[in-house]
PDB file of N, CA and C in Angstrom:
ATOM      1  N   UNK A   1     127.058  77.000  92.723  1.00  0.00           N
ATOM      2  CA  UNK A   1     125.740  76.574  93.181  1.00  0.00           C
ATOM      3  C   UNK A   1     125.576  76.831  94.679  1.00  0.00           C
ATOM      4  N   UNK A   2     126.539  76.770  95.522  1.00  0.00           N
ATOM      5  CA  UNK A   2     126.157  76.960  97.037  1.00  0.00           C
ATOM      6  C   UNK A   2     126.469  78.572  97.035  1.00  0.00           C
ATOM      7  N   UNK A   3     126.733  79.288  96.606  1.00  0.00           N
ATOM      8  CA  UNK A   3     126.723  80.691  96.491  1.00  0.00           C
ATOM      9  C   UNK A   3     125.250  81.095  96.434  1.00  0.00           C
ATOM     10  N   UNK A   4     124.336  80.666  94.920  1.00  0.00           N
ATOM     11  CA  UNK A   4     123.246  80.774  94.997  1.00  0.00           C
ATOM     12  C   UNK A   4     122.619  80.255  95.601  1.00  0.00           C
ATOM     13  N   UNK A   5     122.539  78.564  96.653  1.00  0.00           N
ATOM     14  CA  UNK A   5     121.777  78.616  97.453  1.00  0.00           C
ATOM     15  C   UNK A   5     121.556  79.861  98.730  1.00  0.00           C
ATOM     16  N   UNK A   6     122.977  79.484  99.387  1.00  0.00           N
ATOM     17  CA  UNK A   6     123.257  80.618  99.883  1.00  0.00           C
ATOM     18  C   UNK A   6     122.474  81.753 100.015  1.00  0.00           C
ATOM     19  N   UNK A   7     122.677  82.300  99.097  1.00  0.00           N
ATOM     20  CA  UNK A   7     122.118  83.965  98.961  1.00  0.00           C
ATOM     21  C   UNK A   7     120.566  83.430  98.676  1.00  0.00           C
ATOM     22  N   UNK A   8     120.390  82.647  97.658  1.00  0.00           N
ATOM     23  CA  UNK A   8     118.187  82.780  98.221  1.00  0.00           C
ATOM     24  C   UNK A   8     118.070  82.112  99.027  1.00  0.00           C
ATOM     25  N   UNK A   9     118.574  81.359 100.034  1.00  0.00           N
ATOM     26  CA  UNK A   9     117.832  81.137 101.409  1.00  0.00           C
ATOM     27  C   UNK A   9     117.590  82.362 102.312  1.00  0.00           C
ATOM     28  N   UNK A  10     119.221  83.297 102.255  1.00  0.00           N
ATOM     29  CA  UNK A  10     119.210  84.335 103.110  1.00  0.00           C
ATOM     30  C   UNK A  10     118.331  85.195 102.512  1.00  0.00           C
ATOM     31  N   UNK A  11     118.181  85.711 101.090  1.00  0.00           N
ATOM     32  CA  UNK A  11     117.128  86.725 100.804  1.00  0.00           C
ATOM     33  C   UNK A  11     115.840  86.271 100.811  1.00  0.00           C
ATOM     34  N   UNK A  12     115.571  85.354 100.411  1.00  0.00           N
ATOM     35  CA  UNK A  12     113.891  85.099 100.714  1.00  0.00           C
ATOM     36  C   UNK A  12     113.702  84.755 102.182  1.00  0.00           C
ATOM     37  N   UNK A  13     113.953  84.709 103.113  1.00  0.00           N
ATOM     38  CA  UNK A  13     113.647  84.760 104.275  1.00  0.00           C
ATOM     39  C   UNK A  13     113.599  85.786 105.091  1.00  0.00           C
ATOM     40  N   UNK A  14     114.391  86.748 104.155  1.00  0.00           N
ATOM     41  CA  UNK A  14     114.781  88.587 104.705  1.00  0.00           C
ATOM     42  C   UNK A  14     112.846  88.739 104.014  1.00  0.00           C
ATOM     43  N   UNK A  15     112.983  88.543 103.062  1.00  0.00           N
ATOM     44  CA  UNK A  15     112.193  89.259 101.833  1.00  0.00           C
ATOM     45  C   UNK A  15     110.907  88.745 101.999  1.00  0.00           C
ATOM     46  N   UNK A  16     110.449  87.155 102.425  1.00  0.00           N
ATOM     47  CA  UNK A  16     109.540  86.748 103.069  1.00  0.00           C
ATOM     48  C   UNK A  16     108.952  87.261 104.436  1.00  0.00           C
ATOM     49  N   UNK A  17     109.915  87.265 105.406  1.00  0.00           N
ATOM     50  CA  UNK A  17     109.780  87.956 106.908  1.00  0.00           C
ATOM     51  C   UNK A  17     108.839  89.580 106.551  1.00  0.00           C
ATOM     52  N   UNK A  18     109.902  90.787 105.425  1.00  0.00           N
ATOM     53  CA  UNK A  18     109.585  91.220 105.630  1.00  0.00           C
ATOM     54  C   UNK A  18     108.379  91.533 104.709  1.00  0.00           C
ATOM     55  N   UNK A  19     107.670  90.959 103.587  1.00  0.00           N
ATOM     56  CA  UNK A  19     106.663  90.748 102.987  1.00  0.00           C
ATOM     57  C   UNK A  19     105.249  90.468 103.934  1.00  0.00           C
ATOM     58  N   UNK A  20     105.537  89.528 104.429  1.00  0.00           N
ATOM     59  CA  UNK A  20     104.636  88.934 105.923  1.00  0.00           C
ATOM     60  C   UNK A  20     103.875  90.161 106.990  1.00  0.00           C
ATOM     61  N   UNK A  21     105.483  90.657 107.246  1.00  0.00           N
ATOM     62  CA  UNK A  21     105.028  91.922 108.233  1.00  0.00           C
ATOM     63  C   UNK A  21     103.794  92.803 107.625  1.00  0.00           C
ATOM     64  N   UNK A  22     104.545  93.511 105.946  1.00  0.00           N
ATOM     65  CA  UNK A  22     103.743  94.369 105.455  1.00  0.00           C
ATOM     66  C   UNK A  22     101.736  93.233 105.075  1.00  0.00           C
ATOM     67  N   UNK A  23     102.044  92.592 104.910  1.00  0.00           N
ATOM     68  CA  UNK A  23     100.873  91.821 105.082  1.00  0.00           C
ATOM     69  C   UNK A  23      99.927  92.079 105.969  1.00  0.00           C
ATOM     70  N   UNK A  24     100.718  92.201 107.156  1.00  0.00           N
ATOM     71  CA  UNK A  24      99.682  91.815 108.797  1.00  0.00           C
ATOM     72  C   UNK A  24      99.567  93.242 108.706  1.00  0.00           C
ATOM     73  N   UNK A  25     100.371  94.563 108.068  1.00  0.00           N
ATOM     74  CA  UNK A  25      99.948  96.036 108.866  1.00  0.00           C
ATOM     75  C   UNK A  25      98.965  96.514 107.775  1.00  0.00           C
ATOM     76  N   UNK A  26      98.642  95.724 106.871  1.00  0.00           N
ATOM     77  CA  UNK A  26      97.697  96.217 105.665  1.00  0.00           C
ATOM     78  C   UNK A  26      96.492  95.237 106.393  1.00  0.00           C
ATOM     79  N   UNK A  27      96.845  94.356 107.352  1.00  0.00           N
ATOM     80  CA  UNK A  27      95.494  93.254 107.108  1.00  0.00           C
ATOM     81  C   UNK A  27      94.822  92.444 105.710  1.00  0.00           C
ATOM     82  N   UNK A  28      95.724  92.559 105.119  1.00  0.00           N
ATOM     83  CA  UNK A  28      95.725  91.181 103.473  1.00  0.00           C
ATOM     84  C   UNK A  28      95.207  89.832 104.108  1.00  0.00           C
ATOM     85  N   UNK A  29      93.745  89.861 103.418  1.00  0.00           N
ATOM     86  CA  UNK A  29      92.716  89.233 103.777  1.00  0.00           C
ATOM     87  C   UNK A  29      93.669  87.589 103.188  1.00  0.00           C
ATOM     88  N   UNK A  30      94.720  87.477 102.622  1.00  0.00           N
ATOM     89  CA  UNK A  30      95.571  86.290 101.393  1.00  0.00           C
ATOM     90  C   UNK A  30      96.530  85.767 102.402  1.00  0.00           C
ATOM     91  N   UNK A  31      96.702  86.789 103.839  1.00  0.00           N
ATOM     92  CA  UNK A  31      98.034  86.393 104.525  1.00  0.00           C
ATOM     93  C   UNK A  31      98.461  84.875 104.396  1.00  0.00           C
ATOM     94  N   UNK A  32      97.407  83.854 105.062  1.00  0.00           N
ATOM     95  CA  UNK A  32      98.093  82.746 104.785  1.00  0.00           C
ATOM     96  C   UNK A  32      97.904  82.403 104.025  1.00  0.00           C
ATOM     97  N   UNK A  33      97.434  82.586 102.906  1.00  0.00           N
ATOM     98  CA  UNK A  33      97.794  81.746 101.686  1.00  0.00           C
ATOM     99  C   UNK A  33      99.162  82.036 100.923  1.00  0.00           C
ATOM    100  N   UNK A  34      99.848  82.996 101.379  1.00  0.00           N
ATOM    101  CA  UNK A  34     101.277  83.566 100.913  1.00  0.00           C
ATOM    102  C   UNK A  34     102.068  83.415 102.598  1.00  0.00           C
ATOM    103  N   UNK A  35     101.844  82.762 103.364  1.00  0.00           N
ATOM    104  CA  UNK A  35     102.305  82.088 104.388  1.00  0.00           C
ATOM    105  C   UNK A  35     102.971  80.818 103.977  1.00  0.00           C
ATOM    106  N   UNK A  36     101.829  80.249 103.835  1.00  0.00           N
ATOM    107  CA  UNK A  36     102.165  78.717 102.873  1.00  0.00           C
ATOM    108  C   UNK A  36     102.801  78.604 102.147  1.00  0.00           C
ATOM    109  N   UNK A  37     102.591  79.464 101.031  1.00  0.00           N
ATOM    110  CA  UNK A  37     103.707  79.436  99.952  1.00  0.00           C
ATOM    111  C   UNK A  37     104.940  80.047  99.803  1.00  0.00           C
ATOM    112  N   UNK A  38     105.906  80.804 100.754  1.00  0.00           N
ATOM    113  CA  UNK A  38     106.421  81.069 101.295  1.00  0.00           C
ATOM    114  C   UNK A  38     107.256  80.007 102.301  1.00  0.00           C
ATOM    115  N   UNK A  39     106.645  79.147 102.932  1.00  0.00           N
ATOM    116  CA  UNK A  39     106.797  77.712 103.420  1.00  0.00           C
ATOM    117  C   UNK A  39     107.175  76.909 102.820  1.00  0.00           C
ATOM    118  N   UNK A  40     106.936  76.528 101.756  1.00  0.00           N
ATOM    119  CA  UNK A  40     107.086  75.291 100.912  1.00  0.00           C
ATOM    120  C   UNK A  40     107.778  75.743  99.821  1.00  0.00           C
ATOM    121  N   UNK A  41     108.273  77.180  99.587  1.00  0.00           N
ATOM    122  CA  UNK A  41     109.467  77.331  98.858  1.00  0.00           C
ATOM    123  C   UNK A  41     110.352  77.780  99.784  1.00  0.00           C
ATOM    124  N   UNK A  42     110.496  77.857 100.827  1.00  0.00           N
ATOM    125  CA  UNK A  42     111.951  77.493 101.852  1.00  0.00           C
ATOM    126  C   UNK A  42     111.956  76.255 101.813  1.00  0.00           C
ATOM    127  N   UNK A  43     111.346  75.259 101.597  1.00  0.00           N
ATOM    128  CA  UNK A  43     111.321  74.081 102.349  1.00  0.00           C
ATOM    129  C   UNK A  43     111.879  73.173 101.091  1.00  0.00           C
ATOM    130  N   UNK A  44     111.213  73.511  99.321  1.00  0.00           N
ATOM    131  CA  UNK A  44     111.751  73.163  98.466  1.00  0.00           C
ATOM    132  C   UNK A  44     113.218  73.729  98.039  1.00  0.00           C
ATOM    133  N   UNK A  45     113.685  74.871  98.438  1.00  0.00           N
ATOM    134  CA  UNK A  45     115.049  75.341  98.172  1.00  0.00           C
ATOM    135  C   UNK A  45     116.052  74.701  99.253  1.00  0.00           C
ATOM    136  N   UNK A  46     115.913  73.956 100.598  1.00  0.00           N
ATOM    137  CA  UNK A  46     116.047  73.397 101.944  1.00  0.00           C
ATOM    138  C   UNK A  46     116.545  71.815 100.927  1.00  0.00           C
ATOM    139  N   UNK A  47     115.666  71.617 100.373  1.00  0.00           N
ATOM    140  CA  UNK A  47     115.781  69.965  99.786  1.00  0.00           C
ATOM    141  C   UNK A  47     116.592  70.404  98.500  1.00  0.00           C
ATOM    142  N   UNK A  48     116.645  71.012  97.618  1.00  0.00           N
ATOM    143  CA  UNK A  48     117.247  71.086  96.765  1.00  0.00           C
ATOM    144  C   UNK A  48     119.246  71.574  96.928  1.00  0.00           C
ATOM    145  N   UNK A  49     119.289  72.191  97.907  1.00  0.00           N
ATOM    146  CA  UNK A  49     120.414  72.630  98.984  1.00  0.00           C
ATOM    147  C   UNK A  49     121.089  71.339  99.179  1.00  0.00           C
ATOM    148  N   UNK A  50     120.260  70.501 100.670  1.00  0.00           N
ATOM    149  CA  UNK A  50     120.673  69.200 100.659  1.00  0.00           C
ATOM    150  C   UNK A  50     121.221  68.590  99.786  1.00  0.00           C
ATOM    151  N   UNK A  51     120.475  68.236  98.492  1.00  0.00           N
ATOM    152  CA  UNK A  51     119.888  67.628  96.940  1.00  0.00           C
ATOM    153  C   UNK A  51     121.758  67.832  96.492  1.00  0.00           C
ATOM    154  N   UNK A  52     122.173  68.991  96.573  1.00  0.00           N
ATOM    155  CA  UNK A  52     123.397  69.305  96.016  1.00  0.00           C
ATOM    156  C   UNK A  52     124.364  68.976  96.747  1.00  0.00           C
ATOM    157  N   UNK A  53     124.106  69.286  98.228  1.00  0.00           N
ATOM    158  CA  UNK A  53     125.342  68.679  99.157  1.00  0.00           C
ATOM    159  C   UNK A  53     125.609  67.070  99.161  1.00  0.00           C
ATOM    160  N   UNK A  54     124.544  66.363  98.867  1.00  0.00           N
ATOM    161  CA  UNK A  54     124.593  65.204  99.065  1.00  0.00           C
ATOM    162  C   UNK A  54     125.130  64.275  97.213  1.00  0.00           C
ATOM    163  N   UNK A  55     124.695  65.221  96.571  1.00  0.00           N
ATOM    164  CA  UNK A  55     125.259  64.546  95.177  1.00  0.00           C
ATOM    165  C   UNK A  55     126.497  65.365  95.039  1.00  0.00           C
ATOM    166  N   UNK A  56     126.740  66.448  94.869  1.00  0.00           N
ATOM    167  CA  UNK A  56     127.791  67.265  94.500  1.00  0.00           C
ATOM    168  C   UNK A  56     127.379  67.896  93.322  1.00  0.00           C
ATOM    169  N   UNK A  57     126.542  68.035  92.901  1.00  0.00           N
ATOM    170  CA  UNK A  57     125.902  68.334  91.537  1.00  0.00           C
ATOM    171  C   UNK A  57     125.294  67.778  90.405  1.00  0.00           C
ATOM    172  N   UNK A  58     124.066  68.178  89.649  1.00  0.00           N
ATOM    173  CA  UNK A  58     124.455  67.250  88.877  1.00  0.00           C
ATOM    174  C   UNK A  58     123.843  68.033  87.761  1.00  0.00           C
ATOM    175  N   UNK A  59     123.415  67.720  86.218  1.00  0.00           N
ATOM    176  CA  UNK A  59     122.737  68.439  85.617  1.00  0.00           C
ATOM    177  C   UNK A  59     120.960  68.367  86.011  1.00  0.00           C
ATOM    178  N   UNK A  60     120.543  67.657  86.506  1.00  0.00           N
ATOM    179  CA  UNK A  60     119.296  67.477  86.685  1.00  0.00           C
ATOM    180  C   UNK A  60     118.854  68.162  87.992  1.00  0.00           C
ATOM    181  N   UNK A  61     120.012  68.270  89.165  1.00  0.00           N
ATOM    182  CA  UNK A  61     119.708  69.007  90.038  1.00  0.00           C
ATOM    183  C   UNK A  61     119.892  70.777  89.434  1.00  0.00           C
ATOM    184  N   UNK A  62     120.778  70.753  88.372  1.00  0.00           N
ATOM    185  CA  UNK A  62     120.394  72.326  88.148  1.00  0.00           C
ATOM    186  C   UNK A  62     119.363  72.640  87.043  1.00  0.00           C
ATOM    187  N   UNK A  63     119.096  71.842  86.852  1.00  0.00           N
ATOM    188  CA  UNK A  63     117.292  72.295  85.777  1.00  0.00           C
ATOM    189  C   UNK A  63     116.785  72.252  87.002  1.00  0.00           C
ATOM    190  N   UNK A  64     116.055  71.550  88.099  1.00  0.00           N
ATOM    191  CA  UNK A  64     115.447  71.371  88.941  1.00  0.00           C
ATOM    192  C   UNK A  64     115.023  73.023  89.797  1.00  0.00           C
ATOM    193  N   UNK A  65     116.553  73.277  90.117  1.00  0.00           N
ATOM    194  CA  UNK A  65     116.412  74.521  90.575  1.00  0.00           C
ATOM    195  C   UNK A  65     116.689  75.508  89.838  1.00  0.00           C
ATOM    196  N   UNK A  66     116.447  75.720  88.477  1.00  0.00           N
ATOM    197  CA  UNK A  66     116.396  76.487  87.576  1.00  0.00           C
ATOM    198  C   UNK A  66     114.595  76.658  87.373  1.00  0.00           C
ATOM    199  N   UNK A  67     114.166  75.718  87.845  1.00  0.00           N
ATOM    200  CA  UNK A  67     112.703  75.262  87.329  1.00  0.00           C
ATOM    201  C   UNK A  67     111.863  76.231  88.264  1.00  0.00           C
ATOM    202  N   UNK A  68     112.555  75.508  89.298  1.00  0.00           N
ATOM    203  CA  UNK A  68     112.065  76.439  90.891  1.00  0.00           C
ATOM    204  C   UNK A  68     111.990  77.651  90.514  1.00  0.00           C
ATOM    205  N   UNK A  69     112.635  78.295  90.359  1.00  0.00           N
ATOM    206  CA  UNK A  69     112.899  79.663  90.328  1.00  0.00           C
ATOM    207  C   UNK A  69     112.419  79.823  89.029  1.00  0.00           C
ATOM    208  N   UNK A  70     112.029  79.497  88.298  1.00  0.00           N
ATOM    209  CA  UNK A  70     111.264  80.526  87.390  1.00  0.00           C
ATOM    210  C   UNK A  70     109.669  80.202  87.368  1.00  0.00           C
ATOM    211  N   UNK A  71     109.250  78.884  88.140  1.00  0.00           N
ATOM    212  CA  UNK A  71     108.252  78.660  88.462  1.00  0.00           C
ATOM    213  C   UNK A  71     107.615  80.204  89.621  1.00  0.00           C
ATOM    214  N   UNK A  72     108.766  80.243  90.433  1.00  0.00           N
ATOM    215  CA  UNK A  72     108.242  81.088  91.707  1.00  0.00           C
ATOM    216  C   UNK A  72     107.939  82.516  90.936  1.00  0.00           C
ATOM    217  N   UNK A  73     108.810  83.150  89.773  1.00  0.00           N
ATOM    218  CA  UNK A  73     109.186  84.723  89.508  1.00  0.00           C
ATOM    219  C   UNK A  73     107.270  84.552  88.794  1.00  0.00           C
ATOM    220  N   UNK A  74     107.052  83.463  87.970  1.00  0.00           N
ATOM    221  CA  UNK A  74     105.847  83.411  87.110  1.00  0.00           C
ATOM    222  C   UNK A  74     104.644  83.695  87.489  1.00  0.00           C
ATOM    223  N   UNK A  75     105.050  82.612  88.754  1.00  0.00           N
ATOM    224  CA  UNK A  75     103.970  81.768  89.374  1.00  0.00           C
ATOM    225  C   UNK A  75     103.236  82.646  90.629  1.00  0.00           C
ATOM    226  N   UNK A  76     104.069  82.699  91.825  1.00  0.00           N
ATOM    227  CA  UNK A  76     103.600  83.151  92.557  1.00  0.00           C
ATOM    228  C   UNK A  76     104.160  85.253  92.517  1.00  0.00           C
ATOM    229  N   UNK A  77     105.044  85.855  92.220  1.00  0.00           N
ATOM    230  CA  UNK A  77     105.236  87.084  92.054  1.00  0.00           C
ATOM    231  C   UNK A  77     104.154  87.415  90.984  1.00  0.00           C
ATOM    232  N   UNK A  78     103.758  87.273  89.742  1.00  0.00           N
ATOM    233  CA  UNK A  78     103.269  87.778  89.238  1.00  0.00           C
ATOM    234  C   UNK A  78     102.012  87.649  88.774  1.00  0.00           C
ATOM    235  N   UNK A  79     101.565  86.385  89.903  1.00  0.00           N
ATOM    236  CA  UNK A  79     100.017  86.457  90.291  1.00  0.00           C
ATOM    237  C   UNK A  79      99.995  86.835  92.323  1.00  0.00           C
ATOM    238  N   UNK A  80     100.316  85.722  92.431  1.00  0.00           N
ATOM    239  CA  UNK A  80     100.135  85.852  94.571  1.00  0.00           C
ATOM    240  C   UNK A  80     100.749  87.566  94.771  1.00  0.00           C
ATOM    241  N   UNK A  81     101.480  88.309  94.470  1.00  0.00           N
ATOM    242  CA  UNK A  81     102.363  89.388  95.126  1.00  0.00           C
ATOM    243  C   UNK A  81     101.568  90.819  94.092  1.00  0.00           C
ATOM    244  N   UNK A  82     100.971  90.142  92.525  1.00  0.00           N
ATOM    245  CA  UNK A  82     100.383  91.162  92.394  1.00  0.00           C
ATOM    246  C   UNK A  82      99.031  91.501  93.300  1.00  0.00           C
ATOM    247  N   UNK A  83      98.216  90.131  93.530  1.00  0.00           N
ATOM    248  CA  UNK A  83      96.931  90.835  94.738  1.00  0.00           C
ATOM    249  C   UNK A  83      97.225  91.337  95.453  1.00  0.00           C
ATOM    250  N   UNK A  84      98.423  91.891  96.468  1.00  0.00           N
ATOM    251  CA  UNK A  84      98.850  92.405  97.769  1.00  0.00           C
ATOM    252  C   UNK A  84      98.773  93.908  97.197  1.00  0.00           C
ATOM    253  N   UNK A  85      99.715  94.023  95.893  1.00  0.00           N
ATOM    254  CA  UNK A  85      99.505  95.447  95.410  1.00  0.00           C
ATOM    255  C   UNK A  85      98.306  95.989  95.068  1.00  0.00           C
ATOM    256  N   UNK A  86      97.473  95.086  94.547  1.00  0.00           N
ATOM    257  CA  UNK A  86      96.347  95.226  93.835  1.00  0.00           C
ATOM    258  C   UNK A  86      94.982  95.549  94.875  1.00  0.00           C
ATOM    259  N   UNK A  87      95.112  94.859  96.969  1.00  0.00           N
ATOM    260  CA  UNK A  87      95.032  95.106  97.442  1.00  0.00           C
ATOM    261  C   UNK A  87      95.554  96.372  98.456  1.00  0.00           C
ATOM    262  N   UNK A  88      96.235  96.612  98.115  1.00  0.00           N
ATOM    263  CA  UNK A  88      97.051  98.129  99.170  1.00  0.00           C
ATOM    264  C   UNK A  88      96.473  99.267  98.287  1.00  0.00           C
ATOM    265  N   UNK A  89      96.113  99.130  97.153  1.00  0.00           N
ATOM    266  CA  UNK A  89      95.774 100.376  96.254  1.00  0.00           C
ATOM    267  C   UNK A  89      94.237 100.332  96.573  1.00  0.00           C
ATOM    268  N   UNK A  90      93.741  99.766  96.982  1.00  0.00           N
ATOM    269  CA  UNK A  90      91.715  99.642  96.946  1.00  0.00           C
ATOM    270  C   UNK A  90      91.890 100.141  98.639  1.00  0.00           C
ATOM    271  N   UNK A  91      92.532  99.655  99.563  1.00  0.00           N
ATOM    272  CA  UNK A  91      92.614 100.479 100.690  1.00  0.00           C
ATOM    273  C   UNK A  91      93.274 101.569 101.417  1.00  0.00           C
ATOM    274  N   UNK A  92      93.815 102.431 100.279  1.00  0.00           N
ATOM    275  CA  UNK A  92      94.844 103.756 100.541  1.00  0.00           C
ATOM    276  C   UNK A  92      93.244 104.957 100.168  1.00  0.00           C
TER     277      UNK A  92
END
């Protein structure tokens, strides 16, 4: 479990940072609204991190962040990340 925190704190913050950038050089009228959310899933993977250091594990903390993460792949990738594409293609 701290392996995978680990590694998605460091990649979504690579992957956020550089998502963000391509945002601002397209001018994506959505920037902050994928600012925000971007925010508050560092901030929920931040507590769930803690969540584990402070219990040591438990089964409810790994549905929790099992939940997370397939909430985010559903939720925000394959609605929030398709408008960015869906936007870069209407202004090429």
């Amino acid at each position: 479990m701290v392996q995978l925190f680990d590694f998605l704190d460091d990649y979504t913050k690579q992957h956020f940072h550089d998502e963000e950038m391509y945002m601002q050089n397209i001018r994506y009228p959505e920037i902050e609204v994928q600012k925000t959310a971007h925010k508050k899933f560092i901030a929920d993977l931040a507590k769930l991190k803690t969540e584990y250091q402070t219990s040591g594990g438990n089964i409810s903390l790994i549905i929790n962040a099992n939940q997370m993460i397939i909430d985010w792949l559903t939720k925000h990738i394959f609605n929030m990340d398709k408008k960015i594409g869906a936007y870069a293609k209407i202004i090429k």
